[in-house]
N, C-alpha and C. Protein backbone atom coordinates (compact mmCIF):
# COMPACT_ATOMS: atom_id res chain seq x y z
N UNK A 1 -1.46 47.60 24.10
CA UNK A 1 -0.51 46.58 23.74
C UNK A 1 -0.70 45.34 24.63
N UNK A 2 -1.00 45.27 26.12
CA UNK A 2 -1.14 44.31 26.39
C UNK A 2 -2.83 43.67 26.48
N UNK A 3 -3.36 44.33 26.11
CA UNK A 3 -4.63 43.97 26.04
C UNK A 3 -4.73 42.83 24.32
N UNK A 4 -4.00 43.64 23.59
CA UNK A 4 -3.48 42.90 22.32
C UNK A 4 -2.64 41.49 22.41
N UNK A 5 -2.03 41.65 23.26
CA UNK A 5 -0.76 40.55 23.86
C UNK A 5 -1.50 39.31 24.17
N UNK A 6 -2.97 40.31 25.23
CA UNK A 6 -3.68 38.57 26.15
C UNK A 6 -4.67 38.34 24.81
N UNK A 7 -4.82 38.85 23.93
CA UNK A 7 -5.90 38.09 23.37
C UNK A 7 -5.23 37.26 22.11
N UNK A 8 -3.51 38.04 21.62
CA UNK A 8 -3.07 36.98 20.83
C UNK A 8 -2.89 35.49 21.61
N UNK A 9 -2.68 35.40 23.10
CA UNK A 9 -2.22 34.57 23.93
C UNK A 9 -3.13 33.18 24.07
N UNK A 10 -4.43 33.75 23.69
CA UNK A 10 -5.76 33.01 24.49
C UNK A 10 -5.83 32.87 22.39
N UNK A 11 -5.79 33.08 21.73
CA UNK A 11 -5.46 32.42 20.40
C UNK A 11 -4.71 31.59 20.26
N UNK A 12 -3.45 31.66 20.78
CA UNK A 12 -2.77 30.25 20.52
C UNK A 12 -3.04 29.38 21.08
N UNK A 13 -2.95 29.91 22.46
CA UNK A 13 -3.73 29.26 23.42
C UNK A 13 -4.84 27.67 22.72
N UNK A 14 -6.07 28.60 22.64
CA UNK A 14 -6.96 27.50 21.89
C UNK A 14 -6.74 26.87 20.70
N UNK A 15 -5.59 27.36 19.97
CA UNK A 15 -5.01 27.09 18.60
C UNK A 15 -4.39 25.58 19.02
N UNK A 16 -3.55 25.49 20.07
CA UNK A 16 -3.11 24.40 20.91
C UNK A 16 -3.80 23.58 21.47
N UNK A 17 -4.96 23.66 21.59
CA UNK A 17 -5.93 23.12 22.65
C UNK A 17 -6.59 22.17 21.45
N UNK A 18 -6.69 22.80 20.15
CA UNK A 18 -7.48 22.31 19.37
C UNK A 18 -6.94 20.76 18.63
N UNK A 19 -5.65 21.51 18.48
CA UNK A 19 -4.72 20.80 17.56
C UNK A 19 -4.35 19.17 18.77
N UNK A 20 -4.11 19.87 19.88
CA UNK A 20 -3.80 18.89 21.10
C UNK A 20 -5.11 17.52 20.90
N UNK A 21 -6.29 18.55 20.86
CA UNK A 21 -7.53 18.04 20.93
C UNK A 21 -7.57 16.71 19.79
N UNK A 22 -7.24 17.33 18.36
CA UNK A 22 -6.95 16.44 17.18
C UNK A 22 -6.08 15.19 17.50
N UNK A 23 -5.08 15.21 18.67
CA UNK A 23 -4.26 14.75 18.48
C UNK A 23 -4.88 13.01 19.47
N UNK A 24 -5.34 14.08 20.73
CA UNK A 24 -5.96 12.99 21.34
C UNK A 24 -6.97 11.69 20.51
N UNK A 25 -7.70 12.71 19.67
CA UNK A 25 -8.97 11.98 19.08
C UNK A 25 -8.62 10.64 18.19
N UNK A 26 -6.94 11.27 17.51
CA UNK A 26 -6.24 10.12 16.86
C UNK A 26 -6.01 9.04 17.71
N UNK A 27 -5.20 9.38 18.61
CA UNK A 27 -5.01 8.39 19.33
C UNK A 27 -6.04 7.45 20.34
N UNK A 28 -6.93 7.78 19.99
CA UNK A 28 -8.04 7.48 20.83
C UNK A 28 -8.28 5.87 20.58
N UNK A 29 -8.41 5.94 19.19
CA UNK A 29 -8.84 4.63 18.62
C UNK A 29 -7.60 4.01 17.95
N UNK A 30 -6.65 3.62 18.59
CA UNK A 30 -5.01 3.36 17.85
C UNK A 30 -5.17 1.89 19.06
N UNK A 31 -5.72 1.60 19.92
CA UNK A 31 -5.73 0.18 20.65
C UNK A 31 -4.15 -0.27 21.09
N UNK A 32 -3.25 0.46 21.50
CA UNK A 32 -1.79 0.34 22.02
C UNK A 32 -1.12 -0.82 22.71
N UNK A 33 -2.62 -0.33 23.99
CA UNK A 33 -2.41 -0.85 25.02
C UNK A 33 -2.58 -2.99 24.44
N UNK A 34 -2.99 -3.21 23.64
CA UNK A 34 -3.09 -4.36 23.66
C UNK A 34 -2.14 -5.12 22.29
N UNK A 35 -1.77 -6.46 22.39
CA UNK A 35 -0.76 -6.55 21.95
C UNK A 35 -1.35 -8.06 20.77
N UNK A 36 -0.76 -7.62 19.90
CA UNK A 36 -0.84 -8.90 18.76
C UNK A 36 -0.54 -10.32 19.34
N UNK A 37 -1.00 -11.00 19.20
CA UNK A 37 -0.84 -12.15 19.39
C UNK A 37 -1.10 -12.66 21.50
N UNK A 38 -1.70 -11.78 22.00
CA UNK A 38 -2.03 -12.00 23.27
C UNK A 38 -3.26 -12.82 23.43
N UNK A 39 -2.91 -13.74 24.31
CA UNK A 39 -4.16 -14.66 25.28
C UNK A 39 -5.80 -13.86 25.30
N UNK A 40 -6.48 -14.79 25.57
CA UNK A 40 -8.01 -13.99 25.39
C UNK A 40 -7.81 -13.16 27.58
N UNK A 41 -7.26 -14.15 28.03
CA UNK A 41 -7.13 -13.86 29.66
C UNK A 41 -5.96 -12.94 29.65
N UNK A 42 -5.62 -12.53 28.56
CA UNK A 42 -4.27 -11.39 29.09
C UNK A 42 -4.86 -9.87 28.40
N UNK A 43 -6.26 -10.11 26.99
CA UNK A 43 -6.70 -9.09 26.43
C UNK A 43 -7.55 -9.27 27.76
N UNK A 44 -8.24 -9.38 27.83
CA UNK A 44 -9.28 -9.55 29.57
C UNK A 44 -8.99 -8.50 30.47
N UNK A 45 -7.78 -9.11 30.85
CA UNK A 45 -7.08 -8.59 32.11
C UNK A 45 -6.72 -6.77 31.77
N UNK A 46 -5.74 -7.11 30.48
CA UNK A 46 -6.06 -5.05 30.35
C UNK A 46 -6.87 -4.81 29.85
N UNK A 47 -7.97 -5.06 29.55
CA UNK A 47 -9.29 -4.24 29.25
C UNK A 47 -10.09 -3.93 30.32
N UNK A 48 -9.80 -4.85 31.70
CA UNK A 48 -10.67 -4.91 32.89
C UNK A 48 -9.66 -3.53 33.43
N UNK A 49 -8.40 -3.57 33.30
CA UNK A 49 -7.67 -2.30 33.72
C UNK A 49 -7.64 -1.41 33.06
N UNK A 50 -8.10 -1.12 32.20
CA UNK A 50 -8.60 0.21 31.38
C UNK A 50 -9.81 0.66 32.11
N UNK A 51 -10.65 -0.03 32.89
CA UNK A 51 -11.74 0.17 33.24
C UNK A 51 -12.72 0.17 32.29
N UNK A 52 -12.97 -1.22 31.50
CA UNK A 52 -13.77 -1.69 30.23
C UNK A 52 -14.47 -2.29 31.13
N UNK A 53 -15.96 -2.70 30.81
CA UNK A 53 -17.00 -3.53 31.29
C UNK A 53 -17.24 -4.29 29.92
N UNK A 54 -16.89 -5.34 29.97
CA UNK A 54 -16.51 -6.46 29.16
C UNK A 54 -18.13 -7.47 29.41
N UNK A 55 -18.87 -7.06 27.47
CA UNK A 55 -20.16 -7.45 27.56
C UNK A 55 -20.34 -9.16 27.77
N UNK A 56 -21.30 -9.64 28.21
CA UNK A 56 -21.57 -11.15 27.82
C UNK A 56 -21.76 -11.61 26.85
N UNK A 57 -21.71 -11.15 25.66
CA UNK A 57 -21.54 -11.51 24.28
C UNK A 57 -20.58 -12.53 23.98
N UNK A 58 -18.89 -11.63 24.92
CA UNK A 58 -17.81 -12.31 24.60
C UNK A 58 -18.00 -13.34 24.54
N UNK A 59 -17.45 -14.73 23.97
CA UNK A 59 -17.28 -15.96 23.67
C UNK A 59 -15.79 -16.44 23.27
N UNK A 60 -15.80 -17.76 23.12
CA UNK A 60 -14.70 -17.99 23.42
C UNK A 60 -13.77 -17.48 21.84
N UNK A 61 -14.31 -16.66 21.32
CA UNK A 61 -13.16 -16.09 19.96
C UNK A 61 -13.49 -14.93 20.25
N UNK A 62 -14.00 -14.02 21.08
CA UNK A 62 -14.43 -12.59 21.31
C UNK A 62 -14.55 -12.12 22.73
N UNK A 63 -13.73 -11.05 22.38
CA UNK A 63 -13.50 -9.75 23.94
C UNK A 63 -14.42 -8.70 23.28
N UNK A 64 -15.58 -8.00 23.88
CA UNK A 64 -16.13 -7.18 23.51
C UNK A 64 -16.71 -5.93 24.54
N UNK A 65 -16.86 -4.84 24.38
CA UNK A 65 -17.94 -3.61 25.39
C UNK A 65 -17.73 -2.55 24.73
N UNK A 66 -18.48 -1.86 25.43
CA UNK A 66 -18.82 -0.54 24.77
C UNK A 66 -17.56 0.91 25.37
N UNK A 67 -18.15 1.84 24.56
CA UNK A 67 -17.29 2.64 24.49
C UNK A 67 -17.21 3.98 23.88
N UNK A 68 -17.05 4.77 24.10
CA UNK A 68 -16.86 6.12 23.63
C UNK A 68 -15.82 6.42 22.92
N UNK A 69 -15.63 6.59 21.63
CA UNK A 69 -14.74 7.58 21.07
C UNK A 69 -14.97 8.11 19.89
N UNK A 70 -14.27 9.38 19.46
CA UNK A 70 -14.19 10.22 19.04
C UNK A 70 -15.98 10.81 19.59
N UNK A 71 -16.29 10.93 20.62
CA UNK A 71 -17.48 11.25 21.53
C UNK A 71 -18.73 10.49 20.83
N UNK A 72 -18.59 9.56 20.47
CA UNK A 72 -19.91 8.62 19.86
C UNK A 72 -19.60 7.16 20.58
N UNK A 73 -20.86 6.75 21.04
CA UNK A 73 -20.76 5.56 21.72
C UNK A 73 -20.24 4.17 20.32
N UNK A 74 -19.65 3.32 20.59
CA UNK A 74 -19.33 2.23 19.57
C UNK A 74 -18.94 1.29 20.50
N UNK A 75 -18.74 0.44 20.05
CA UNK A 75 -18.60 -1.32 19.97
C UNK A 75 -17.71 -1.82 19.73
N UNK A 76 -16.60 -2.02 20.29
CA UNK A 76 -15.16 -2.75 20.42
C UNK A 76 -14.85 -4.75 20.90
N UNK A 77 -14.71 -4.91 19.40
CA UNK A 77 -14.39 -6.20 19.38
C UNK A 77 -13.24 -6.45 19.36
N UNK A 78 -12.75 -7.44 20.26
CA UNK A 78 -11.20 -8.00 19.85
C UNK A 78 -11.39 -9.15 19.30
N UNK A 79 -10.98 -9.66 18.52
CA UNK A 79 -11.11 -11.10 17.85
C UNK A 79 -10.10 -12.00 17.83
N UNK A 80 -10.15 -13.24 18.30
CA UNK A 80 -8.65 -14.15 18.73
C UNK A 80 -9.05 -15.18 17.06
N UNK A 81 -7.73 -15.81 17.14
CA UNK A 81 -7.89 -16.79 16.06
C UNK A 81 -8.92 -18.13 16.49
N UNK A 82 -9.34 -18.71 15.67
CA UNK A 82 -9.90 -19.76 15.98
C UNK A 82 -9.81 -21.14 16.85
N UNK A 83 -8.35 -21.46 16.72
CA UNK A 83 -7.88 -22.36 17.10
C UNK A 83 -7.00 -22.21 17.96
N UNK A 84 -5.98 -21.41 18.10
CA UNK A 84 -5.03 -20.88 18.81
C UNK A 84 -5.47 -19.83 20.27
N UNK A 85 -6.50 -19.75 19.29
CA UNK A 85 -7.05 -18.22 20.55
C UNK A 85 -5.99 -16.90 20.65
N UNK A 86 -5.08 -16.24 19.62
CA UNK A 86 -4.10 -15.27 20.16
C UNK A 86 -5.18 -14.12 18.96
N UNK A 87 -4.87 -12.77 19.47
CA UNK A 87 -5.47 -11.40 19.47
C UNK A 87 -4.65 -11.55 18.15
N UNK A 88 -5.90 -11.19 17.09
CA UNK A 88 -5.74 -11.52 15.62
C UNK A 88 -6.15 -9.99 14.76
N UNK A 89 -7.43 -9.36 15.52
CA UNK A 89 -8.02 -8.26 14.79
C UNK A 89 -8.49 -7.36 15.97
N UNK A 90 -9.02 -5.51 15.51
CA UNK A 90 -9.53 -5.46 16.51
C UNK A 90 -10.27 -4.41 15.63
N UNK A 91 -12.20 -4.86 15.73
CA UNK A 91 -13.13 -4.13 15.19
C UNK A 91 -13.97 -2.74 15.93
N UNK A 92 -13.68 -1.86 15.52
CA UNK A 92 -14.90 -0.71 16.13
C UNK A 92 -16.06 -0.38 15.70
N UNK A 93 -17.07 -0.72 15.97
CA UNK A 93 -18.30 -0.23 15.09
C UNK A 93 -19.24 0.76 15.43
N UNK A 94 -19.58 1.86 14.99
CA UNK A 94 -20.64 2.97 15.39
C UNK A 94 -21.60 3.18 14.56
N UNK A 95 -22.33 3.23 14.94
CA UNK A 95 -24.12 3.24 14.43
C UNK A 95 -23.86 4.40 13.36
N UNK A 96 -23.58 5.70 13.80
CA UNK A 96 -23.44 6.94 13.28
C UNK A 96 -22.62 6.82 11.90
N UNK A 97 -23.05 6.67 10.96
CA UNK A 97 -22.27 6.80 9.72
C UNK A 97 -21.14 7.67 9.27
N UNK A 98 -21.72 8.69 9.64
CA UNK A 98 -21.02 10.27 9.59
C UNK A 98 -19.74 10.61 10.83
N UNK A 99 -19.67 9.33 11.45
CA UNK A 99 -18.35 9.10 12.22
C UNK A 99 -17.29 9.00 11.13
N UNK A 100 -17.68 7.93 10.03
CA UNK A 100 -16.61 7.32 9.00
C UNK A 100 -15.65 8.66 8.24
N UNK A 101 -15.81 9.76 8.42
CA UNK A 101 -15.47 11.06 7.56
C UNK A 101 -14.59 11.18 8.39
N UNK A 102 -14.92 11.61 9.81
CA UNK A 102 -14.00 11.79 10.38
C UNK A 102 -12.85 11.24 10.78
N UNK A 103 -13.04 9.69 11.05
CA UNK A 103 -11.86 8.85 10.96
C UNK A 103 -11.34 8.58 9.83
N UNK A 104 -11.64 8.69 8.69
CA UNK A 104 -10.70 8.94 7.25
C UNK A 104 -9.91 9.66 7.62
N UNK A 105 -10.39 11.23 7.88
CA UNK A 105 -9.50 12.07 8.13
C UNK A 105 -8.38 12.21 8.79
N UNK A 106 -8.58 11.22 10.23
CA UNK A 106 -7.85 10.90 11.19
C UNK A 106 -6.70 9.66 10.19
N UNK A 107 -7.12 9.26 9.80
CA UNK A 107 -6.29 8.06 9.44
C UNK A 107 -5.12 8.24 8.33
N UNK A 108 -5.60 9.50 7.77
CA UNK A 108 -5.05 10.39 6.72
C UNK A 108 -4.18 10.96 6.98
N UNK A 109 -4.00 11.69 8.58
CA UNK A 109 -3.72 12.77 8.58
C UNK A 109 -1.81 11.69 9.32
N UNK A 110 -2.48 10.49 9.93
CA UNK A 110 -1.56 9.30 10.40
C UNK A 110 -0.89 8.32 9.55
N UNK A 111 -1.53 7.80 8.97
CA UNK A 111 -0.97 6.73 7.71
C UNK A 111 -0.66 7.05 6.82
N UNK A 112 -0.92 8.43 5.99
CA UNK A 112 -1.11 9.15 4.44
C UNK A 112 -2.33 8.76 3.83
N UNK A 113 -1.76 8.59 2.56
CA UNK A 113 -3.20 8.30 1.58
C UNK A 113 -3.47 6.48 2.03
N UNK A 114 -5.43 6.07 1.05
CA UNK A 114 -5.26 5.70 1.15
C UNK A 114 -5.37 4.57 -0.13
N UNK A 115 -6.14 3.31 -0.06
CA UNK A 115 -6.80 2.90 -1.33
C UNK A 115 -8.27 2.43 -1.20
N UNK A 116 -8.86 3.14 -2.06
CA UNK A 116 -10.26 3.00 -2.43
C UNK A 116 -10.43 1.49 -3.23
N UNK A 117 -10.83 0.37 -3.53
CA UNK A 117 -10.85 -0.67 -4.38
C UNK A 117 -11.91 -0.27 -5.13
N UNK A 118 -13.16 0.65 -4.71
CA UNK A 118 -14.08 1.09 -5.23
C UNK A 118 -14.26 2.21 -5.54
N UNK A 119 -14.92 3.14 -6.07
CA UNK A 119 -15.35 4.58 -5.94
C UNK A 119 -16.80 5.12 -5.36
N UNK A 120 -17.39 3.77 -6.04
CA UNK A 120 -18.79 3.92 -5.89
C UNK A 120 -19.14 3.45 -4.39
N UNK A 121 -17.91 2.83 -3.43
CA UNK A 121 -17.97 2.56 -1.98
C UNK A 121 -17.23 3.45 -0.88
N UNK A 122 -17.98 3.37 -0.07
CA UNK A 122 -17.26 4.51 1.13
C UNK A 122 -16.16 3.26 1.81
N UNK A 123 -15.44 2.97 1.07
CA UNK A 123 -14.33 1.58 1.57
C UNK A 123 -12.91 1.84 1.50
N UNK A 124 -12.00 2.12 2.45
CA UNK A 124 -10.82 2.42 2.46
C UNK A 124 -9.79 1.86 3.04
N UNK A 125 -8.71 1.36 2.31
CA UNK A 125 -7.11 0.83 3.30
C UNK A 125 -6.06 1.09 3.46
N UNK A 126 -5.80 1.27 4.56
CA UNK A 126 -4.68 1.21 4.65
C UNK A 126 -3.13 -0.09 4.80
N UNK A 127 -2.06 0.09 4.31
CA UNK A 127 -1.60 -0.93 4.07
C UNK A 127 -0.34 -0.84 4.48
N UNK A 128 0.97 -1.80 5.51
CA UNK A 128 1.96 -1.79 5.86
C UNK A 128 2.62 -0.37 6.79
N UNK A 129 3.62 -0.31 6.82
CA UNK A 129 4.19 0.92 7.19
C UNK A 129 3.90 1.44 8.87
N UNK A 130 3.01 0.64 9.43
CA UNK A 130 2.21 0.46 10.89
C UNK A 130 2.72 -0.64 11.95
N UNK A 131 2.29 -0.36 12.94
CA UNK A 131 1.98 -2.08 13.69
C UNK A 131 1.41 -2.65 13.29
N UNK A 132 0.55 -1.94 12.54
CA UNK A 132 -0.65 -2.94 11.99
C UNK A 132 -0.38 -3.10 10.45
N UNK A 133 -0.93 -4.80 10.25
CA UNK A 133 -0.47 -4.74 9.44
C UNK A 133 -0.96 -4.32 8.09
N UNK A 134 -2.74 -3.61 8.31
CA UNK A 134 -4.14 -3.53 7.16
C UNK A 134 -5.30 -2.55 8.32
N UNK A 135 -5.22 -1.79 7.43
CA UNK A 135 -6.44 -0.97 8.57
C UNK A 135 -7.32 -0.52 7.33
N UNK A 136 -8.76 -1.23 7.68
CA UNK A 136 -10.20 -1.10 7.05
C UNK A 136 -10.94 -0.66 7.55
N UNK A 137 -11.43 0.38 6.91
CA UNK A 137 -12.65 1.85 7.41
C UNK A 137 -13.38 1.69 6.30
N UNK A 138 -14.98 1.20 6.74
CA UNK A 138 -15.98 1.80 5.94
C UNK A 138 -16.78 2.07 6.54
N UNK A 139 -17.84 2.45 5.70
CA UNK A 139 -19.24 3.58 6.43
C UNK A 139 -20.25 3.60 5.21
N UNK A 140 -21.65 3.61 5.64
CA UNK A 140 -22.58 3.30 4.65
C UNK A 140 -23.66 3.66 5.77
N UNK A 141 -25.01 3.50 5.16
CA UNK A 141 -26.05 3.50 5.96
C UNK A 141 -26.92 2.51 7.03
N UNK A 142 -25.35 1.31 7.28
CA UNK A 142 -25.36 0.64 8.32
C UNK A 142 -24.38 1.38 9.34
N UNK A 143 -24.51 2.42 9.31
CA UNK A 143 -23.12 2.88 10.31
C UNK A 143 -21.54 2.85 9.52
N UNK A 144 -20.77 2.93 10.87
CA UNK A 144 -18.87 2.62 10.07
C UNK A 144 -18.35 2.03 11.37
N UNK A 145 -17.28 1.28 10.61
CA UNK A 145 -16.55 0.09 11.16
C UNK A 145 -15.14 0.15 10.78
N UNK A 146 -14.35 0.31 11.17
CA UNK A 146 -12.82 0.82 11.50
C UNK A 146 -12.33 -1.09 11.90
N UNK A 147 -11.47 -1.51 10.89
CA UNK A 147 -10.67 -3.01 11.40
C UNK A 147 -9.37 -2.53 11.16
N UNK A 148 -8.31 -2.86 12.64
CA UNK A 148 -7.25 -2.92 12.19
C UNK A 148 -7.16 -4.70 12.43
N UNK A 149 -6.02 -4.85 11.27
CA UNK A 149 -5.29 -6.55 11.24
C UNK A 149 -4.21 -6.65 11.70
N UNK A 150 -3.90 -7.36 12.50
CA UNK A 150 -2.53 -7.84 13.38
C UNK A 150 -1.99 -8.58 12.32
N UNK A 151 -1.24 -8.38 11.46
CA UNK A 151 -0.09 -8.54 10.71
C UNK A 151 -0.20 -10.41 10.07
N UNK A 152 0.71 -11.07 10.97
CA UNK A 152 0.72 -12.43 11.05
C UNK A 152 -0.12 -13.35 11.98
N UNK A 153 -1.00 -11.99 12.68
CA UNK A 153 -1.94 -13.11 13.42
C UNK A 153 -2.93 -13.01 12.44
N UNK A 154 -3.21 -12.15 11.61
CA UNK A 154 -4.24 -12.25 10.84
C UNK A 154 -3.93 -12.95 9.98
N UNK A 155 -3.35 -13.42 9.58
CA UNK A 155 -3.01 -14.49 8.17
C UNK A 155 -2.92 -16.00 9.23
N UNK A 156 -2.58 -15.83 10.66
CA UNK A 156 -2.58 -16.73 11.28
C UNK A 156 -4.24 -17.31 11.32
N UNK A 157 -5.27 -16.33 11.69
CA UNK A 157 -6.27 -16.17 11.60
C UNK A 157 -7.32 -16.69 10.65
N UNK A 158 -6.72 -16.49 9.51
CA UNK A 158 -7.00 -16.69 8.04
C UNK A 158 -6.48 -17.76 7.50
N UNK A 159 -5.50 -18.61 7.93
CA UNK A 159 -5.24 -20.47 7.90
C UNK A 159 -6.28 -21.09 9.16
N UNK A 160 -5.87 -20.61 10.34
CA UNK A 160 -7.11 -21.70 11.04
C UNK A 160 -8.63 -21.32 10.32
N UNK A 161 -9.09 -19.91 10.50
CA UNK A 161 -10.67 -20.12 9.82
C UNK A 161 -10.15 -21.22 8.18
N UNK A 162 -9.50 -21.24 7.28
CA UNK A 162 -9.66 -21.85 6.07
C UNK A 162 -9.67 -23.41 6.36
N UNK A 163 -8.68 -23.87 7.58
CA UNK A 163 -8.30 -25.21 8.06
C UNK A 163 -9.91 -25.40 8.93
N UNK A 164 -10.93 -25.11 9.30
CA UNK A 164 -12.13 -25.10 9.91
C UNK A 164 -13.19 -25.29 9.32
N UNK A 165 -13.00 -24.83 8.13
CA UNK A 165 -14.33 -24.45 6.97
C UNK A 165 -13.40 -26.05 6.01
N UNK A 166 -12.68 -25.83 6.02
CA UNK A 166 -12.23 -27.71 5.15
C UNK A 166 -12.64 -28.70 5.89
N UNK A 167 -12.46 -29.08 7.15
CA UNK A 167 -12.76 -29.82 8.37
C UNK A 167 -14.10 -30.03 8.09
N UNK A 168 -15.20 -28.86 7.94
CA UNK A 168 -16.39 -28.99 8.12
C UNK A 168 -16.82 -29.31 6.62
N UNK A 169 -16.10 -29.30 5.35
CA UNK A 169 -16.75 -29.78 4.14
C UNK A 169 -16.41 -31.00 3.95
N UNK A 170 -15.25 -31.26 4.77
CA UNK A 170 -15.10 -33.20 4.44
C UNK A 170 -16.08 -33.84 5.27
N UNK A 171 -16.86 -33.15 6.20
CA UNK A 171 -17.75 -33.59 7.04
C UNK A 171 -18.74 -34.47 6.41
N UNK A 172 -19.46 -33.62 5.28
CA UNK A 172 -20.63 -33.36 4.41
C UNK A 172 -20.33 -34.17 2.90
């Protein structure tokens, strides 16, 4: 009986460990710590305190470095608006295609269902009901790329780029 006891024990045990495990992996890529509509020097500052090594890529509309999650190295962009400069989007990208399954799943198991616009595309959204205000996952044989949209910075986002691209056709 107790030999029965420790091995139901070390079952739940890992039954917990697993599920715990799931739970982390969600949250892994959920970006909390950083806040809609923040300064490029205030996304900076907690990414340097996360202990991020923040690539030279960045520019002045991009916070970027590398990174591990769900145990695959990827590519974390923050993206500010154009004009304003406030934290508008935030992109993950991994080489590994076969990441994209698993974060469906993850995103599924968090948001509910989702919408396909296609069938014939590995392209999926999620919509409202979040902090965020649009979360886009696809995956193809360029890899997968996970965008969540900051709500009103992204539409904020989406008047300065349109007010930029007019600017530059009255140019011409």
């Amino acid at each position: 009986m107790g030999r029965r006891q420790s091995i139901a024990t070390i079952k739940k045990f890992f039954v917990v460990l697993c599920v715990l495990g799931a739970c982390v992996s969600a949250e892994a890529f959920e970006f909390e710590e950083y806040q809609w509509g923040s300064t490029m020097s205030q996304v900076e500052e907690t990414a340097r305190l996360l202990g991020k090594k923040l690539l030279p890529s960045s520019g002045e509309r991009f916070v970027s470095y590398v990174d591990t999650i769900l145990d695959e190295d990827c590519r974390v962009v923050l993206e500010f608006t154009p004009r304003t400069k406030v934290l508008a989007s935030i992109k993950i990208s991994w080489v590994d295609k076969n990441v994209g399954e698993d974060v469906k799943q993850l995103l599924v198991s968090k948001y509910g269902e989702y919408v396909q616009p296609n069938v014939f595309v590995e392209e999926y959204y999620w919509y409202g009901g979040t902090q965020y205000d649009s979360i886009m996952l696809n995956y193809d044989y360029a890899g997968t790329q996970l965008v969540y949209f900051g709500g009103r910075f992204q539409q904020q986002y989406e008047r300065e780029f349109k007010e930029l691209i007019d600017r530059e056709k009255a140019r011409f």
